[in-house]
Protein backbone atom coordinates (compact mmCIF):
# COMPACT_ATOMS: atom_id res chain seq x y z
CA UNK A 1 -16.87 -12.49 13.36
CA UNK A 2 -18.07 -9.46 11.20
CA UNK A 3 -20.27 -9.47 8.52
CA UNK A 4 -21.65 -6.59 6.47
CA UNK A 5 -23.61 -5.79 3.51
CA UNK A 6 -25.70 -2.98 2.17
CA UNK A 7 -26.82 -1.61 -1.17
CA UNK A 8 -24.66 -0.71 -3.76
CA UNK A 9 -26.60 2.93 -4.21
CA UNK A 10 -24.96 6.13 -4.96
CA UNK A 11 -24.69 9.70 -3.17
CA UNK A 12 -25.18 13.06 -4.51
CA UNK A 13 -26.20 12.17 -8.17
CA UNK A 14 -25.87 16.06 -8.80
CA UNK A 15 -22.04 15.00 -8.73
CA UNK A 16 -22.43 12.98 -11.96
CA UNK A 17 -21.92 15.97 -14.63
CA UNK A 18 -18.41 17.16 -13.21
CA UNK A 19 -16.90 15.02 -16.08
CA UNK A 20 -17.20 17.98 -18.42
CA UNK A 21 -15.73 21.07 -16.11
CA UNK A 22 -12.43 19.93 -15.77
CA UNK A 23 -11.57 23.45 -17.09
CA UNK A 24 -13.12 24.89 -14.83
CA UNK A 25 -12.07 22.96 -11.71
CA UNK A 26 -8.53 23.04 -12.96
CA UNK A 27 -8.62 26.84 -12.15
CA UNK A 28 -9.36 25.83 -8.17
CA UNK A 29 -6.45 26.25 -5.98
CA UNK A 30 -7.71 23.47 -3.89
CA UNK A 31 -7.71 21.06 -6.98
CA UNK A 32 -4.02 21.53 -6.31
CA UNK A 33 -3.76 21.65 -2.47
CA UNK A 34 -6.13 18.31 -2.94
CA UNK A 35 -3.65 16.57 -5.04
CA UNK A 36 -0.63 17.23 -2.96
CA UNK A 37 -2.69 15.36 -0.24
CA UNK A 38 -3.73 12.63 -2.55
CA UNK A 39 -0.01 11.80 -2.59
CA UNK A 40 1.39 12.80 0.72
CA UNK A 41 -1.41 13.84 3.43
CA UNK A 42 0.19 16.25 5.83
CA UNK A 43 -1.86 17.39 9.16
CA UNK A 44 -1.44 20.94 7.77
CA UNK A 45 -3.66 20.47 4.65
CA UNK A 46 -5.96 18.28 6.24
CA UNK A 47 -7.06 21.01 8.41
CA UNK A 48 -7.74 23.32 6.16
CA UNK A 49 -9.70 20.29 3.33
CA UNK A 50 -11.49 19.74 6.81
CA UNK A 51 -13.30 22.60 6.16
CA UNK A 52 -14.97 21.89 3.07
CA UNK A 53 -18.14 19.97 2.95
CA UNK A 54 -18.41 16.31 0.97
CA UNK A 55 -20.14 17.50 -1.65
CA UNK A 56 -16.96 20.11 -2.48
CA UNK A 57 -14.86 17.29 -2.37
CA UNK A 58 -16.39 14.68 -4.00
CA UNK A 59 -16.37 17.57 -6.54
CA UNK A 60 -12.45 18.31 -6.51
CA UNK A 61 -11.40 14.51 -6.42
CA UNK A 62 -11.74 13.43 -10.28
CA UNK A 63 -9.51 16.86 -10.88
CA UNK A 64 -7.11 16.33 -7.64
CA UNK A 65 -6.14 12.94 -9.18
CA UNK A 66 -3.23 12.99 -11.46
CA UNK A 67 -3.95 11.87 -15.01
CA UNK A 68 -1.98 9.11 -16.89
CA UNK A 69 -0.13 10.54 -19.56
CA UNK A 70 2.55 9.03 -22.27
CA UNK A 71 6.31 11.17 -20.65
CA UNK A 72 8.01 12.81 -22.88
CA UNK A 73 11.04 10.52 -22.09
CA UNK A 74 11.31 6.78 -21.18
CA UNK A 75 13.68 7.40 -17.87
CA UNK A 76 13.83 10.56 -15.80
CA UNK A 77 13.13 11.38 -11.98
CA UNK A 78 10.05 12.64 -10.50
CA UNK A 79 9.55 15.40 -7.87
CA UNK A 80 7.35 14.82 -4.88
CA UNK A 81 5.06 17.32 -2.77
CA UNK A 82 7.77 16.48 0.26
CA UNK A 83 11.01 17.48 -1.68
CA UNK A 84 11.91 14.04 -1.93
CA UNK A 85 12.13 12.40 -5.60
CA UNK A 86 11.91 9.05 -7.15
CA UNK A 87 13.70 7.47 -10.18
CA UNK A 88 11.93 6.15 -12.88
CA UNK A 89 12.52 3.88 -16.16
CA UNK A 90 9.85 2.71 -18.55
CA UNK A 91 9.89 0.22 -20.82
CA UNK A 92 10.82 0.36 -24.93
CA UNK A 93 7.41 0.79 -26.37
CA UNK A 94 5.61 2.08 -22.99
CA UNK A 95 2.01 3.42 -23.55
CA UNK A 96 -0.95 3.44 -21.44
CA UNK A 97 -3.35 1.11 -23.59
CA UNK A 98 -1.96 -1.47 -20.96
CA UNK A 99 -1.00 -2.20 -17.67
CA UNK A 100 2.93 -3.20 -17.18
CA UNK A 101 4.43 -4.78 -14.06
CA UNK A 102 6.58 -2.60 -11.94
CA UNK A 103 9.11 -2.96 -9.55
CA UNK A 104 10.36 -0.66 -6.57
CA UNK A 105 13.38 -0.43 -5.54
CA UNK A 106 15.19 0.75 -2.33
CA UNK A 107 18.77 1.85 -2.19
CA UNK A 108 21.18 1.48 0.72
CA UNK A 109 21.97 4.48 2.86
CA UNK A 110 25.08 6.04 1.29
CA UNK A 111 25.35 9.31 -0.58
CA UNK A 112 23.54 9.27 -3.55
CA UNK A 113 22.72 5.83 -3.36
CA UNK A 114 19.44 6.10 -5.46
CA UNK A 115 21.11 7.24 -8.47
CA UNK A 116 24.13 4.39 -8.36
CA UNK A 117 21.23 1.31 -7.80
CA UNK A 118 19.00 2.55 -10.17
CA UNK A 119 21.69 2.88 -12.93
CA UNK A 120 24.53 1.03 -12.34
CA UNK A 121 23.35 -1.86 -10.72
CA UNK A 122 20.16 -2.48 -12.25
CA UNK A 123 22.02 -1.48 -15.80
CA UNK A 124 18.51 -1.55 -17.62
CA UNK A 125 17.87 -4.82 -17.49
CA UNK A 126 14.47 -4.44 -15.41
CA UNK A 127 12.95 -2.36 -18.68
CA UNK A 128 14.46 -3.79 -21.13
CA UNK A 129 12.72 -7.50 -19.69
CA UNK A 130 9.39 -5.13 -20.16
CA UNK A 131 9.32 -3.95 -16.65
CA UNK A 132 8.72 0.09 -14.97
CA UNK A 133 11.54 0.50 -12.64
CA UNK A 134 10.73 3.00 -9.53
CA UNK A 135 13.84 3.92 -7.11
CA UNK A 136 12.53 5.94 -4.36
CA UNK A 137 15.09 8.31 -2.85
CA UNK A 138 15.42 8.40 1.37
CA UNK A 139 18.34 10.07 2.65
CA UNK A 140 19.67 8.08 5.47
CA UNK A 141 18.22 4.79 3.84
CA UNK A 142 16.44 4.24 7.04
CA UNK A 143 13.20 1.95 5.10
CA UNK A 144 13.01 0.04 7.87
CA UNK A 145 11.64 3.23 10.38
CA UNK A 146 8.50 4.86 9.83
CA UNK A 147 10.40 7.79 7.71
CA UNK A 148 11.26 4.97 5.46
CA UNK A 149 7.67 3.42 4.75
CA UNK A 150 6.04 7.61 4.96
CA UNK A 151 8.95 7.48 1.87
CA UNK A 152 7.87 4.54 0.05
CA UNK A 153 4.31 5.22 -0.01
CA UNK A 154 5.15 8.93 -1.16
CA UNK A 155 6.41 7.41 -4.43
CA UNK A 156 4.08 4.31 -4.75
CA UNK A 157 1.14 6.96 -4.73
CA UNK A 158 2.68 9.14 -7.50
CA UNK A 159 3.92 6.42 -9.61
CA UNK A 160 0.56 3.99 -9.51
CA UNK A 161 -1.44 6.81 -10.86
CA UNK A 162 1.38 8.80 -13.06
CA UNK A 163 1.83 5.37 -14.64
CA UNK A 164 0.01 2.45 -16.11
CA UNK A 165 1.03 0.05 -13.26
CA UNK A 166 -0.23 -3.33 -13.09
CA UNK A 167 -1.68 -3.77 -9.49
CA UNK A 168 -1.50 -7.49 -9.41
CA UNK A 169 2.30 -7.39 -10.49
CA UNK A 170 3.89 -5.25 -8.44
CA UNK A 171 7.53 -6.40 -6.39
CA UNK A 172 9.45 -4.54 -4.13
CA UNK A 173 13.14 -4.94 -4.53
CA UNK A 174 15.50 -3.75 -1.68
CA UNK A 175 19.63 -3.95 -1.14
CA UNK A 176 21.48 -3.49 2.22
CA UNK A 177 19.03 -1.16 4.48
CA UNK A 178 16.78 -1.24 1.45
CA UNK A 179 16.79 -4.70 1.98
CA UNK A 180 15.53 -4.48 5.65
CA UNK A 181 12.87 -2.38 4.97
CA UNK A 182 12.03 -4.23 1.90
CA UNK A 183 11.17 -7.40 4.55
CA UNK A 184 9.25 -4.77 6.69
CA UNK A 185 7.28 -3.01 3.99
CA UNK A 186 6.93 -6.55 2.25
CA UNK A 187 5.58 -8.23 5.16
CA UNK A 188 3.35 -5.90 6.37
CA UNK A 189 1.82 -4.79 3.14
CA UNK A 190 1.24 -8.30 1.25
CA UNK A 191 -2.28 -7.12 -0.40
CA UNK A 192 0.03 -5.32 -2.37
CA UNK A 193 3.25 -7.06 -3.80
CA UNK A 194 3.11 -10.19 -5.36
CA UNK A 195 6.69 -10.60 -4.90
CA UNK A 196 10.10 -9.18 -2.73
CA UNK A 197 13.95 -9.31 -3.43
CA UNK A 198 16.09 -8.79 -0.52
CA UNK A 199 19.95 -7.99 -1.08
CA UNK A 200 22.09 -8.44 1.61
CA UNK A 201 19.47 -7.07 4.13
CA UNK A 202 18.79 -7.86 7.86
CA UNK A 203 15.32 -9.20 9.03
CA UNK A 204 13.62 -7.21 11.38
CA UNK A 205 10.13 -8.67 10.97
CA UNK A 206 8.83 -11.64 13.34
CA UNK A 207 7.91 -14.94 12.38
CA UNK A 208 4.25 -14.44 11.89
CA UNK A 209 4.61 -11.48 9.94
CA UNK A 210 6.44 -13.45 7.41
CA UNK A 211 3.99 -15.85 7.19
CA UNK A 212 1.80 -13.16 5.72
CA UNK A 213 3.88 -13.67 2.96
CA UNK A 214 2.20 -17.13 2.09
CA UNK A 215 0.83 -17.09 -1.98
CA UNK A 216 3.61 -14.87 -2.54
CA UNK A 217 7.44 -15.11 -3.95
CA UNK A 218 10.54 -14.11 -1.80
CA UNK A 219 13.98 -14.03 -3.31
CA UNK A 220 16.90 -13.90 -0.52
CA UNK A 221 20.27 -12.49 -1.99
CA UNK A 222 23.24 -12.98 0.93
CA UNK A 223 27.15 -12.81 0.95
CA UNK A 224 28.92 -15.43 2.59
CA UNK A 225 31.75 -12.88 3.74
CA UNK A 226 28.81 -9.80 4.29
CA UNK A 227 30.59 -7.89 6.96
CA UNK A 228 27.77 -5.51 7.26
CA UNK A 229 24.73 -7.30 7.46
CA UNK A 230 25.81 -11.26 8.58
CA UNK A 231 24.82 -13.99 6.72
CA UNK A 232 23.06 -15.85 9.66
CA UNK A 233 20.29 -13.54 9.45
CA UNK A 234 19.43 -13.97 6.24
CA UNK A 235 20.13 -18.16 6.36
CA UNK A 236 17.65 -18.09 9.65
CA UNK A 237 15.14 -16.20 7.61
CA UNK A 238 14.98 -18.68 5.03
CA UNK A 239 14.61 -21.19 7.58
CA UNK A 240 11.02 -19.98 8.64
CA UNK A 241 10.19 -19.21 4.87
CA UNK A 242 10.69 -23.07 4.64
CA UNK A 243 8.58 -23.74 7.65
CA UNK A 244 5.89 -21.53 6.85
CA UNK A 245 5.85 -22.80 3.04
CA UNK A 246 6.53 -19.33 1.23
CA UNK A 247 7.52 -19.63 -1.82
CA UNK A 248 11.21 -18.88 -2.24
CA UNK A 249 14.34 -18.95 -4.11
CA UNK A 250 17.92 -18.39 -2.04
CA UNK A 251 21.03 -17.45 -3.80
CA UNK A 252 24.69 -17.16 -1.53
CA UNK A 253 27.65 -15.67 -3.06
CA UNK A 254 31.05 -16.36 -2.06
CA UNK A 255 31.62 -12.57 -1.63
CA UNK A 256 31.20 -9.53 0.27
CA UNK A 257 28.55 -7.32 1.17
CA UNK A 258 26.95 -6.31 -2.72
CA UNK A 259 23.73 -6.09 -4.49
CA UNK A 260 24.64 -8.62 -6.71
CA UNK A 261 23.52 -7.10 -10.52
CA UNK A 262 24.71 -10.87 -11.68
CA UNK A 263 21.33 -12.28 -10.13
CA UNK A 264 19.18 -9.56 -12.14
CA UNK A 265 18.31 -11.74 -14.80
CA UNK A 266 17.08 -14.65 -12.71
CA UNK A 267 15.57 -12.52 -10.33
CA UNK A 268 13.41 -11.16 -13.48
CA UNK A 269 12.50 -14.68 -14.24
CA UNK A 270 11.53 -15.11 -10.70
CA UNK A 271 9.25 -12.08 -10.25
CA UNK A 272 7.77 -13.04 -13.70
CA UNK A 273 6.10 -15.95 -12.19
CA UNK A 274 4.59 -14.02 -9.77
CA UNK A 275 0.79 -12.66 -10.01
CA UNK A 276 -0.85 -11.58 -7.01
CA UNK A 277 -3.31 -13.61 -5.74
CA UNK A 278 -7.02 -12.93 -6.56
CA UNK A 279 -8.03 -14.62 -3.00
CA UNK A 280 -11.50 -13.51 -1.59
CA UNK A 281 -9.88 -14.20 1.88
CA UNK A 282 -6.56 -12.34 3.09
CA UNK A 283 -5.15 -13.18 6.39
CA UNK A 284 -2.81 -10.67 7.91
CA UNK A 285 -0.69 -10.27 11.27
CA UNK A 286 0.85 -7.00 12.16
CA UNK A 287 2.24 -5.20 15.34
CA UNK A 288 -1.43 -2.80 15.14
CA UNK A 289 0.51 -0.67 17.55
CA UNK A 290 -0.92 2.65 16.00
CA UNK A 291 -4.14 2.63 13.96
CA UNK A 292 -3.57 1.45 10.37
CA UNK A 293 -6.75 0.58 7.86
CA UNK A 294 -6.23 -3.12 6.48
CA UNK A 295 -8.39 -5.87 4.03
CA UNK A 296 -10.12 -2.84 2.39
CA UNK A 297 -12.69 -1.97 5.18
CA UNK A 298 -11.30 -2.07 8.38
CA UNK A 299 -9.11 -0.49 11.00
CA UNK A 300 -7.49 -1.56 13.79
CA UNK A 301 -5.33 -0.82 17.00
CA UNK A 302 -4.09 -2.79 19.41
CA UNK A 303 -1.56 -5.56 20.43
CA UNK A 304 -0.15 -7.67 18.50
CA UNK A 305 -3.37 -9.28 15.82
CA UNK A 306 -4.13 -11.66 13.44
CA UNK A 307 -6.95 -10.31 10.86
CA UNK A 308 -8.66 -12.27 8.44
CA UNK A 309 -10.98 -11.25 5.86
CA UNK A 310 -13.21 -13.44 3.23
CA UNK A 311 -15.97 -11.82 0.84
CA UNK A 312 -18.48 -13.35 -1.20
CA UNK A 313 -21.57 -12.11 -2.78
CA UNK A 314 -23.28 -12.36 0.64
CA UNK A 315 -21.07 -10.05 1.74
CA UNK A 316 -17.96 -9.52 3.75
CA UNK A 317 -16.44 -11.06 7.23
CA UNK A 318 -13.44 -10.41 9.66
CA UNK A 319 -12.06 -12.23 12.43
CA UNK A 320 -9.75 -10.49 14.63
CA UNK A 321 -7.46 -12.70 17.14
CA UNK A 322 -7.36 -11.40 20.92
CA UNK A 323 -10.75 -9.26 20.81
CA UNK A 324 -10.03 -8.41 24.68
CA UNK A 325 -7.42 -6.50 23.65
CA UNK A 326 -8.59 -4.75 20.53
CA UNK A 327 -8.40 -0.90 21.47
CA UNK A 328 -10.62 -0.15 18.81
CA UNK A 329 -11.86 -1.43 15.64
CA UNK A 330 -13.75 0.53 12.93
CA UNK A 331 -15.60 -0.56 9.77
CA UNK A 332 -15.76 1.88 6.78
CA UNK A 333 -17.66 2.12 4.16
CA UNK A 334 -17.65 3.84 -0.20
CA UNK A 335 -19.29 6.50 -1.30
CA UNK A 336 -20.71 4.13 -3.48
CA UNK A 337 -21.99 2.28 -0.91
CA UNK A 338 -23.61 5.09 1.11
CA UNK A 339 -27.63 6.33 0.57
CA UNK A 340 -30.08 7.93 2.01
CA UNK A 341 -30.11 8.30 5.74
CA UNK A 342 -32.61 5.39 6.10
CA UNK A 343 -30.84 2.74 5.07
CA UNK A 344 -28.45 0.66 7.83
CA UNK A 345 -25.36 -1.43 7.11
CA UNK A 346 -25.89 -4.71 8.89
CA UNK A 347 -23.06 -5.68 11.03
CA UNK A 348 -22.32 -9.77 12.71
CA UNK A 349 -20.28 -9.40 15.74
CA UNK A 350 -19.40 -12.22 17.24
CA UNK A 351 -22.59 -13.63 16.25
CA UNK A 352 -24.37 -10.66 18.06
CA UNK A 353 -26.41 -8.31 15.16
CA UNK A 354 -25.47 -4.83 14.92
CA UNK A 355 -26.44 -1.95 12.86
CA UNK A 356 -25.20 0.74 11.87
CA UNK A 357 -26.14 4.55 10.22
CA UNK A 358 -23.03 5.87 8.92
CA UNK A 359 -23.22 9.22 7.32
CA UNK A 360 -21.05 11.06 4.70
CA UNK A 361 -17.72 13.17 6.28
CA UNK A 362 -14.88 14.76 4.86
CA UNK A 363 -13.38 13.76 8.32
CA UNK A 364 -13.70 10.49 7.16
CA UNK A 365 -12.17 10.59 3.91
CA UNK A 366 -9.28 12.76 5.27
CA UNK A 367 -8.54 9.71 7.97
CA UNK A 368 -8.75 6.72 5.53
CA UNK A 369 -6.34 8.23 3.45
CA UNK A 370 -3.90 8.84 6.14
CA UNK A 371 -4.67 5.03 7.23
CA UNK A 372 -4.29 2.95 4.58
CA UNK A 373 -1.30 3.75 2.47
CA UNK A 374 -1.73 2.09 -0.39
CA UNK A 375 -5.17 3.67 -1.57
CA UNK A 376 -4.45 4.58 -5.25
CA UNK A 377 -6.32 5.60 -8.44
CA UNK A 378 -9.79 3.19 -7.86
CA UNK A 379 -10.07 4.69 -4.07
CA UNK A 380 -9.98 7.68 -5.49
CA UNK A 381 -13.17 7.62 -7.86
CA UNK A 382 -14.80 5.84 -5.17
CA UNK A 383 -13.13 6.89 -1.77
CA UNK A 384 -13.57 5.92 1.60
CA UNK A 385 -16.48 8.34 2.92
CA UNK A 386 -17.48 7.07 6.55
CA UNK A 387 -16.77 4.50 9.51
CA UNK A 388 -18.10 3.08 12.36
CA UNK A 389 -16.42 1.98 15.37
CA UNK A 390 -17.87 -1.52 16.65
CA UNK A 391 -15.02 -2.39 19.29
CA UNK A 392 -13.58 -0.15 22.02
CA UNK A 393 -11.26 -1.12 24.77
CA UNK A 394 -11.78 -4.90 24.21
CA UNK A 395 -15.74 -4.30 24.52
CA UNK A 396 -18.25 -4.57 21.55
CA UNK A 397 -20.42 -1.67 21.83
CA UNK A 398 -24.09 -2.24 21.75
CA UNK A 399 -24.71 0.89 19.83
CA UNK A 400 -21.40 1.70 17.00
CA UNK A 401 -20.18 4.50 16.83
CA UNK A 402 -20.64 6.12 13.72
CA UNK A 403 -19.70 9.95 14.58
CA UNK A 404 -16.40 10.76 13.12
């Protein structure tokens, strides 16, 4: 086990009157190139944001961050930094004085796909039941590959900060290959959605991973006559969400492969049920195959790994399954959280005290973001500064590693 806590103290005060230069900053090129990274990081910026010191960045970030602004028009589309696009309709009356629950939705892999989900088949009835639709655009309609969830988070970044989501009620939505990623994105991600819908999808998730969908909602669309993607997956799939005890709803029609715009209605009523749950402890498996930040202050690689993660106001733990084969495992830590060089962030592993000095990088910022996907507008007024590596090769190290 892992246990850490530290004072809540903050770095480079001198910071604190950017709030009235935003004219000023505006007028940096690197506000821009900052932003662009903010939503899509690219090895080719990072180099060159690599070279700036922390106190330049920390200086950039509240100007890098898109502001929330009232669009000119309630639907439209939205062009991203990696030529891609997403969809977007707001509801009647849509301001920013509160949040609004949001749903994302992935098309299938024909032609202009996108545009046909987003209009025909979800007719306005998401909006007009006081919901932001968001239909990412992926040619190919491969969700289910990495291209597919580089894609997703592309859009989820813009549209969390560009709009007044609601964090704790946001769904994913997917039809056909849509669907399939929309069980690997789901699964894999559940400290984000609250709820999934899969259309006529296959499953290409294991067993485990699904159970990470426990304190969630699932809603299973199939065809009895699907062609494309058979039925037994799906009917198999709801099998295990019954043995695991996920919460679930399964509809069959007596047709062919479709995304069914009949079900919208009751698949609003669903996903209004749903909040996501305010749990201090998250317990996640994943395939940890390459590095990926998870529950907030970690990273991880290695085989296959159950994490778990509880906080109270003593601080925070993690357990990680198979330590032996853990091929590293970092810890990181806020700028909020960082002080002077004195101060240590006590660390519990595996009942053995360790302690650690971690100090300030832009390194360090520019590798949490690429980590951990889902950082949006709160990481970004109080980002992910340093880390410390406490487990290498299946071997806690007596003295962490805190160089970036």
């Amino acid at each position: 086990m892992i246990a850490y806590g530290l004072n809540h103290l903050l770095l480079l005060v001198s910071l604190a009157g950017i709030a009235g230069q935003p004219a000023l900053l505006a007028k940096d090129p690197r506000g821009k190139e900052l932003s662009a990274f903010l939503i899509r990081p690219t090895a080719e910026v990072a180099e060159r944001i690599r070279q700036w010191n922390v106190a330049e960045l920390l200086h950039l970030l509240p100007v890098a961050a898109p502001y929330r602004n009232v669009p000119a028009e309630l639907s439209g589309r939205v062009d991203l930094p990696s030529g891609s696009y997403y969809l977007y309709e707001l509801p009647e009356g849509y301001g920013t004085d509160r949040e609004w629950p949001t749903i994302f939705s992935l098309h299938g892999n024909p032609p202009r796909h996108c545009e046909r989900v987003h209009y025909k088949y979800w007719r306005g009835e998401a909006s007009r039941r006081g919901f932001i639709l968001i239909s990412p655009n992926l040619d190919g309609g491969r969700w289910h590959r990495e291209v597919g969830e580089e894609a997703f988070f592309e859009a989820f970044r813009d549209a969390v900060v560009r709009f007044r989501v609601d964090r704790s009620r946001i769904y994913l939505n997917g039809y056909s290959a849509g669907a399939t990623g929309t069980w690997n994105i789901g699964s894999r991600h559940p400290d984000i959605f609250a709820g999934i819908v899969v259309r006529c999808g296959i499953r290409r998730v294991t067993d485990a991973e699904l159970a990470n969908l426990r304190g969630r909602g699932v809603y299973v669309i199939h065809a009895v006559e699907d062609s494309k993607c058979g039925i037994k997956q799906a009917r198999l799939a709801v099998d295990v969400l019954k043995r695991l005890d996920v919460h679930h709803r399964y509809v069959e029609y007596p047709g062919e492969h479709d995304f069914y715009p009949q079900s919208n209605q009751d698949v609003l009523d669903f996903l209004s049920t749903l909040t996501l749950p305010d749990d201090d402890q998250l317990r996640v498996t994943a395939p940890f195959d390459a590095e990926r930040r998870i529950l907030g202050f970690v990273s991880l690689q290695g085989d296959n790994h159950t994490v778990s993660t509880a906080c109270s106001d003593q601080g925070c733990s993690v357990e990680v399954s198979h330590v032996d084969r853990v091929r590293h495992l970092d810890v990181w830590v806020r700028v909020s959280q960082l002080s002077d060089p004195d101060d240590t962030v006590s660390i519990l592993v595996n009942g053995s005290p360790r302690s650690l000095r971690p100090a300030p990088s832009v390194a360090a910022f520019l590798r949490s973001w690429v980590l951990h996907p889902s950082l949006a507008p709160e990481d970004v007024a109080d980002p992910f500064l340093a880390s410390c590596r406490v487990i290498r090769d299946g071997q806690l190290l007596e003295t962490p590693d805190c160089e970036d």
